[in-house]
Protein backbone atom coordinates (compact mmCIF):
# COMPACT_ATOMS: atom_id res chain seq x y z
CA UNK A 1 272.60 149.41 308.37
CA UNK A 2 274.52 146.18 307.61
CA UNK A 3 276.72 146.80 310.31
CA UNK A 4 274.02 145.93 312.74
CA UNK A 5 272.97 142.92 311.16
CA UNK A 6 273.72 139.43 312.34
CA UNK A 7 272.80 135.96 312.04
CA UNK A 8 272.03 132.88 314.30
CA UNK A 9 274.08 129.87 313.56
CA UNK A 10 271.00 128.23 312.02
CA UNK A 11 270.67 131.34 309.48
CA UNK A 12 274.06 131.01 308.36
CA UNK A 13 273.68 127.72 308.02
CA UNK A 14 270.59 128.46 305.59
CA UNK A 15 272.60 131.17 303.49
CA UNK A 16 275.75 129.10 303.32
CA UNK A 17 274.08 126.33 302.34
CA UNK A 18 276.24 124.00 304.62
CA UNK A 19 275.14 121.85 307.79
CA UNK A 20 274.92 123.77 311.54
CA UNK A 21 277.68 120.95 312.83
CA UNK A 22 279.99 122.60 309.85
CA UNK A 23 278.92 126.64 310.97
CA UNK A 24 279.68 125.10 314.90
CA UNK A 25 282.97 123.88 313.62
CA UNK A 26 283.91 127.55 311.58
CA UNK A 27 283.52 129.14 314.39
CA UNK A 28 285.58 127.08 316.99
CA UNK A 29 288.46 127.08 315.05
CA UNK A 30 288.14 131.20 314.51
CA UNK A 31 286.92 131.76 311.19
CA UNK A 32 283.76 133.05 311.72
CA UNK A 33 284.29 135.34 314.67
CA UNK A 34 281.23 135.12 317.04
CA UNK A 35 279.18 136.31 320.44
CA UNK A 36 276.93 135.17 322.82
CA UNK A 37 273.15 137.19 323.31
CA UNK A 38 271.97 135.14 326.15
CA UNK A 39 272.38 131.31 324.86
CA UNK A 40 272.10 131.97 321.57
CA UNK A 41 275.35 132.65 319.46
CA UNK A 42 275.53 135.27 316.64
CA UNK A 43 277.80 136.57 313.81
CA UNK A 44 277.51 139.76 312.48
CA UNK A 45 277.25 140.52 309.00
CA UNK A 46 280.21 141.86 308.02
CA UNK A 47 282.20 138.78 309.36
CA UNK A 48 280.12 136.69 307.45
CA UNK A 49 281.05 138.44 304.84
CA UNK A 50 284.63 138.92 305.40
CA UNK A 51 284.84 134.85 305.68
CA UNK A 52 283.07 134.55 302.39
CA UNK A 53 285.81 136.95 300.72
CA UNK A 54 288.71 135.19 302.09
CA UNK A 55 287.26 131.51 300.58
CA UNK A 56 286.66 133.00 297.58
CA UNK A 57 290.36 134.25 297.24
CA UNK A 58 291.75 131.04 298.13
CA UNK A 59 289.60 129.85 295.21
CA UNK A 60 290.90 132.28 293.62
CA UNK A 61 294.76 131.95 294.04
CA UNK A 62 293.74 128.26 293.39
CA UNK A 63 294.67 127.18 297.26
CA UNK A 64 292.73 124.63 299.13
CA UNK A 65 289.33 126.20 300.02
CA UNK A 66 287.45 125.62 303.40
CA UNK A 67 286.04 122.06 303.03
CA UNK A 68 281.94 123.01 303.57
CA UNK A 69 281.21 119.36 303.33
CA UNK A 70 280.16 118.02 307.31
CA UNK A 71 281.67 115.04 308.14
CA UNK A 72 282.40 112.98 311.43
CA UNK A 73 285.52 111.29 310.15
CA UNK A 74 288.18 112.10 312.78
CA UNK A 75 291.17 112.82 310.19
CA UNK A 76 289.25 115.76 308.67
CA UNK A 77 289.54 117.60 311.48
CA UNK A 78 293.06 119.50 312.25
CA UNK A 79 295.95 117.35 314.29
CA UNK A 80 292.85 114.70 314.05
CA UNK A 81 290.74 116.30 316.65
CA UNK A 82 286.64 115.36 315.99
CA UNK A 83 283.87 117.80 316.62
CA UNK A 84 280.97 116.66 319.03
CA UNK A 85 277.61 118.69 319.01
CA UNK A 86 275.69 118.57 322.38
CA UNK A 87 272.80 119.39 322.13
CA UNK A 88 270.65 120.67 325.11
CA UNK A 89 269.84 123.83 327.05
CA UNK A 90 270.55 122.21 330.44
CA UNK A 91 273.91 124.07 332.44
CA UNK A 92 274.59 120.23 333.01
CA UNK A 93 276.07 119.78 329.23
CA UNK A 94 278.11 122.72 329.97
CA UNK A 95 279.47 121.25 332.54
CA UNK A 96 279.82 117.85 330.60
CA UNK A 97 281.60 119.94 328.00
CA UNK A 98 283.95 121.25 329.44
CA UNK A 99 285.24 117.83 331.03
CA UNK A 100 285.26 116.39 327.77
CA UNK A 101 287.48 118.68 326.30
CA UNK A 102 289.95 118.71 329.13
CA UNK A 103 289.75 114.58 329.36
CA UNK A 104 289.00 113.01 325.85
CA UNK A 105 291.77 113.43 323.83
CA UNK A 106 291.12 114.46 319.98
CA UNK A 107 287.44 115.67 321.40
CA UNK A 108 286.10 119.32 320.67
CA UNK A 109 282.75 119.71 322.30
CA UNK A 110 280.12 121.99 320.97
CA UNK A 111 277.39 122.68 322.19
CA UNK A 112 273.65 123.58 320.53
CA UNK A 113 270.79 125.21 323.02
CA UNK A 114 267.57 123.34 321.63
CA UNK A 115 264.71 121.58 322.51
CA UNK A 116 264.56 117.62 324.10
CA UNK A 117 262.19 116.89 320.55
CA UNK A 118 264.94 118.48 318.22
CA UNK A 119 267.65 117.17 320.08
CA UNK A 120 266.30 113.22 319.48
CA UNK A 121 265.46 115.01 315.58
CA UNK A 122 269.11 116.25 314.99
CA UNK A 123 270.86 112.89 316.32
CA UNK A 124 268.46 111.37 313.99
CA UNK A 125 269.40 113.44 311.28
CA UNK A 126 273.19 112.85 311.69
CA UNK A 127 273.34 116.49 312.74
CA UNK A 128 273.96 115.96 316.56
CA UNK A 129 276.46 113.29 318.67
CA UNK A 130 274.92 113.35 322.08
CA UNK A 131 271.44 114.61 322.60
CA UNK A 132 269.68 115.57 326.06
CA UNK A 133 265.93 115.27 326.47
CA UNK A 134 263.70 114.65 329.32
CA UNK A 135 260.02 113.92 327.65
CA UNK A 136 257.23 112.37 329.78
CA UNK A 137 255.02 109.77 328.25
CA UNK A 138 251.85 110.19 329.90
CA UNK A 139 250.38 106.90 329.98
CA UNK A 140 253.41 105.13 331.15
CA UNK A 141 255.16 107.69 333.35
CA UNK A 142 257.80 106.94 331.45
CA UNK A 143 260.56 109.33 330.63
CA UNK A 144 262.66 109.37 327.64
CA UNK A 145 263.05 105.75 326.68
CA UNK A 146 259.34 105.59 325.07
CA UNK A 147 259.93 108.52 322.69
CA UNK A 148 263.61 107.42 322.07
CA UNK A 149 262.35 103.87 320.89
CA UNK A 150 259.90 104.74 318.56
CA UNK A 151 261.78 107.56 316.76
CA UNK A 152 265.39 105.70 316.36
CA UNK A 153 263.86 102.55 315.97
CA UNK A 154 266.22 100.28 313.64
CA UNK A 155 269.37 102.24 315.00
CA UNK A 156 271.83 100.77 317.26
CA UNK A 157 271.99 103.48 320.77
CA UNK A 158 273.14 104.02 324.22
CA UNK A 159 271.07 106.18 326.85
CA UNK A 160 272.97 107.14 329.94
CA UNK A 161 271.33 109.24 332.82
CA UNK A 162 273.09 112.05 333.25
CA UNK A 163 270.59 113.71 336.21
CA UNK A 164 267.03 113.66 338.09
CA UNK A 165 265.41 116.93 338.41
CA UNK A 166 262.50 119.10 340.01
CA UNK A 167 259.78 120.35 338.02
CA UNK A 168 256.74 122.08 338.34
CA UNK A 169 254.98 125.22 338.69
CA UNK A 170 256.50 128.46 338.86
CA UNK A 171 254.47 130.96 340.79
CA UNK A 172 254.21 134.34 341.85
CA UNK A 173 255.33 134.99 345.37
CA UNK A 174 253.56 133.78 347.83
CA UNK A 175 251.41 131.48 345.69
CA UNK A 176 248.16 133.79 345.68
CA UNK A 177 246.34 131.57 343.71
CA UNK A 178 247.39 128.48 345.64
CA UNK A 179 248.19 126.57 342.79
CA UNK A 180 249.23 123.07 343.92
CA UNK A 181 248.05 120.40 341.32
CA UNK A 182 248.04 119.83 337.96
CA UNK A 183 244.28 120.23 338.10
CA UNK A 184 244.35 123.69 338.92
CA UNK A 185 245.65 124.25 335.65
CA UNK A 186 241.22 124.45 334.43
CA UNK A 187 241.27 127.07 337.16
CA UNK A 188 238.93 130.22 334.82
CA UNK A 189 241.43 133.51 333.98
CA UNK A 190 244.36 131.89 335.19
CA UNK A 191 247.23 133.21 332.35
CA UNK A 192 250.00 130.84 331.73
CA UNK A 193 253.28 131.13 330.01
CA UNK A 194 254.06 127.88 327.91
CA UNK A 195 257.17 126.54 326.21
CA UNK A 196 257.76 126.20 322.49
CA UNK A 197 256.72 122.62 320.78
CA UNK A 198 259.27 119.92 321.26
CA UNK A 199 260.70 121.05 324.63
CA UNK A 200 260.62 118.82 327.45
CA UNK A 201 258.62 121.23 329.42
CA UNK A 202 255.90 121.35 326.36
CA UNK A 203 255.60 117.97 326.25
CA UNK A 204 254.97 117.84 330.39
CA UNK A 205 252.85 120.45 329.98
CA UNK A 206 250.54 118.75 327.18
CA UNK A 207 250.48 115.02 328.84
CA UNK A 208 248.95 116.26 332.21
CA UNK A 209 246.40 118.40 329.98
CA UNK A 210 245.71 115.35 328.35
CA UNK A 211 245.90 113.27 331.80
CA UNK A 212 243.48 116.16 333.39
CA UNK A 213 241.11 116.40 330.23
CA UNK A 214 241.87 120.04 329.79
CA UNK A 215 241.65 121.42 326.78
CA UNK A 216 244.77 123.71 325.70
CA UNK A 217 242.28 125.85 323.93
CA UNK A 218 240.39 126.72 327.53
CA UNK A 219 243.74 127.74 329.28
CA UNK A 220 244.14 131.12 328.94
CA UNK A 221 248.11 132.20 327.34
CA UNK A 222 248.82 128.86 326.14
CA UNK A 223 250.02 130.01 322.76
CA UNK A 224 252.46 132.99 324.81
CA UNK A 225 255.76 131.21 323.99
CA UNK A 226 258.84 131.25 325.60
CA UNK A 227 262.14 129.14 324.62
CA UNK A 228 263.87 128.72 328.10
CA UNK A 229 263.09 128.44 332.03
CA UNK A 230 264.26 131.84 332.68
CA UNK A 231 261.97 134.10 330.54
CA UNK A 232 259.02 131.98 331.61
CA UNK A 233 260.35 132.58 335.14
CA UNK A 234 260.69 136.39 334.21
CA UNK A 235 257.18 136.92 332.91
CA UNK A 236 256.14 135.77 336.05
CA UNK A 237 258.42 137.63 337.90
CA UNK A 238 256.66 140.70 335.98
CA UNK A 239 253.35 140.12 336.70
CA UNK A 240 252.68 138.98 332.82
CA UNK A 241 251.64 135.49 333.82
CA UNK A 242 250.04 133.78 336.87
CA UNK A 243 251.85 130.04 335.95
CA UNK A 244 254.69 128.76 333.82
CA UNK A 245 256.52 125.21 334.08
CA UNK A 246 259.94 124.68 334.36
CA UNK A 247 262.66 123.87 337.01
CA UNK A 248 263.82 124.21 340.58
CA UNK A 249 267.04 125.22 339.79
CA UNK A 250 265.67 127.75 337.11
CA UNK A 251 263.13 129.51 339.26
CA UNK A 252 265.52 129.74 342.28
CA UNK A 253 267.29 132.30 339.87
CA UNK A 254 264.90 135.11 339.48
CA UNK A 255 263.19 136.99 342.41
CA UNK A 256 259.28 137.27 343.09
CA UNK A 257 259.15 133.57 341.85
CA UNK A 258 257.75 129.97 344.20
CA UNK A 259 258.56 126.86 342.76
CA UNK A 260 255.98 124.62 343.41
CA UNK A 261 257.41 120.75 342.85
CA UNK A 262 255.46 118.20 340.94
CA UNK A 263 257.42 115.37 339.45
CA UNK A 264 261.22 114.22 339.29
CA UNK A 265 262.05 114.07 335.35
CA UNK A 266 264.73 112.54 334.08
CA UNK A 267 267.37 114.06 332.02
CA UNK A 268 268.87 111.38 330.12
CA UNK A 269 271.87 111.14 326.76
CA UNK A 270 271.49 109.59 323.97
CA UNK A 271 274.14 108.38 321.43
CA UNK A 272 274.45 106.39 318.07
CA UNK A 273 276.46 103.33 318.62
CA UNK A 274 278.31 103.68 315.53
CA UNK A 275 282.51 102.32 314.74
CA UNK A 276 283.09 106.07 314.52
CA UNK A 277 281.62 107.09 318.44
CA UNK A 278 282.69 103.65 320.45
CA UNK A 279 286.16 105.35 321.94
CA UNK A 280 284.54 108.50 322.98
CA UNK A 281 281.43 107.32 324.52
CA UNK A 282 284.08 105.33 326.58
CA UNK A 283 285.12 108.13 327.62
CA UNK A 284 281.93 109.90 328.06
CA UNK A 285 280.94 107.17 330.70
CA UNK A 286 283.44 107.61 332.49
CA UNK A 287 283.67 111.55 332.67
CA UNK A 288 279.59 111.64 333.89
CA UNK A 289 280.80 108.65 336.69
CA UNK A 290 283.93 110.25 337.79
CA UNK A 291 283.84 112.05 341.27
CA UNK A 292 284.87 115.13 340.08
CA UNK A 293 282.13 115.76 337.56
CA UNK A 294 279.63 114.44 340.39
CA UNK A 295 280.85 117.31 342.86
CA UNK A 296 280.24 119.39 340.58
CA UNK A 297 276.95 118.83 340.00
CA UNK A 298 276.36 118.55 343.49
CA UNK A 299 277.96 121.94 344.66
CA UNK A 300 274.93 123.03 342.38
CA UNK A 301 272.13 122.33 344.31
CA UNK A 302 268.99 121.11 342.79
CA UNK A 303 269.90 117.56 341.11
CA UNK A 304 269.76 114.40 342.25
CA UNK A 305 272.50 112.47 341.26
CA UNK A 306 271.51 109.15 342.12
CA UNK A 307 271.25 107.35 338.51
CA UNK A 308 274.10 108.98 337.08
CA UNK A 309 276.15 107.15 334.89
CA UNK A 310 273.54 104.61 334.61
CA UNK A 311 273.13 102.89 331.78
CA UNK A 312 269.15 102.71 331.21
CA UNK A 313 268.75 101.31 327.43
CA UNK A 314 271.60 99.51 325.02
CA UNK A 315 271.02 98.18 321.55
């Protein structure tokens, strides 16, 4: 039945034919009513299709239609308010959100749950404003700054740390297989639950392969795909998976679960120093160094604040 139908923002953004920063911007100013499942936001069908109705009437009665053209021009937003898309899955940029809105003036955060890889993508792409990502390069230990330099190479950027974090194994409880090192990743029958390509987890994942001489084709579940720290966290819970990687702060949510620490990573920002974004990376900079978005971070538990604010790269 249609009436149980509905759509991800990236699907309406496929039948529309418009950008996902333009579906992100219907729905926060209330035309295309929507609902959370988990951290992924849906419309139903039959509000897409109401909205498409009411812009074809105003074509219609020959009124101004719904502009479906994206844009990061401040004036064509209402009482000149600008849309910014975070991108990210980390409860961090929630955070960070929220402060914006309540201390940028003319800024109306939005936020899009994806991947470290297709957050650096999107900003690429025009289709993002700040994007999170915490990828490990291998050979130098490196995080962030050696993927960010290749793939906006020729663009003019800012990368602020916005946290440290834990990562590492989740476990069954109790650790029965005693899995402490990277290395015990070759261990025969062990059944791991990965993360999809692009996410910073993947990417950890793959490097110490690499850095171990493992082949991803001997471990056994490496194409069993989840898309955040919880479900992998949850199949391990369930007894679907021996080994996952992911978070402290993640795998001190769900019960039955060790965490078994194995790097800091860094979770950096990155933004396009363009005339348009000067003012309200300003005032970006100072929301992530104020006290009050420190404490709360802190009354979280599980990040280490020290390099926040910092800026790591300019061009």
């Amino acid at each position: 039945m249609s009436s149980d139908i509905s759509y991800t923002t990236e699907e309406i953004s496929k039948l529309l034919k418009i950008s996902k920063l333009t579906v992100y911007d219907l729905i926060k100013k209330g035309e295309l009513p929507s609902y959370r499942v988990g951290k992924q936001m849906r419309v139903d069908a039959a509000d897409l299709e109401a909205y498409k109705q009411r812009a074809k009437g105003a074509l219609a009665a020959d009124r101004p239609s719904v502009d479906l053209t994206p844009t990061f021009s401040p004036a064509s937003f209402p009482s000149g308010s600008r849309s910014i898309v975070i991108t990210g899955q980390d409860i961090s940029l929630d955070i960070l959100a929220r402060h914006m809105e309540q201390q940028a003036p003319g800024i109306r955060p939005l936020r899009s749950y994806i991947s470290s890889m297709d957050s650096l993508i999107s900003l690429y792409r025009g289709e993002s404003d700040i994007a999170s990502t915490h990828l490990l390069d291998g050979d130098t230990g490196a995080y962030n700054l050696p993927y960010i330099r290749k793939l906006l190479v020729g663009s003019s950027y800012l990368v602020v740390n916005l946290l440290t974090r834990s990562a590492g194994f989740f476990v069954q409880s109790g650790n029965p297989l005693q899995l402490q090192h990277w290395s015990d990743l070759a261990k025969p029958g062990l059944r791991l639950v990965n993360r999809e390509k692009g996410a910073g987890a993947r990417v950890l994942l793959d490097e110490q392969l690499r850095l171990h001489h493992i082949k991803p084709g001997n471990v056994k579940g490496y194409q069993h795909v989840q898309t955040n720290h919880l479900s992998i966290a949850a199949k391990i819970a369930s007894g679907e998976a021996d080994v996952g990687i992911g978070t402290e702060k993640a795998a001190a949510l769900v019960e039955r679960v060790d965490f078994i620490p194995l790097i800091q990573e860094q979770y950096d920002l990155v933004m396009l120093k363009t005339p348009d974004n000067l003012a309200w990376i300003e005032s970006l900079k100072e929301i992530v160094r104020s006290p009050a978005f420190k404490q709360e971070l802190h009354a979280l538990a599980g990040y280490d604040l020290t390099l926040t604010g910092q800026v790591l790269l300019e061009t």
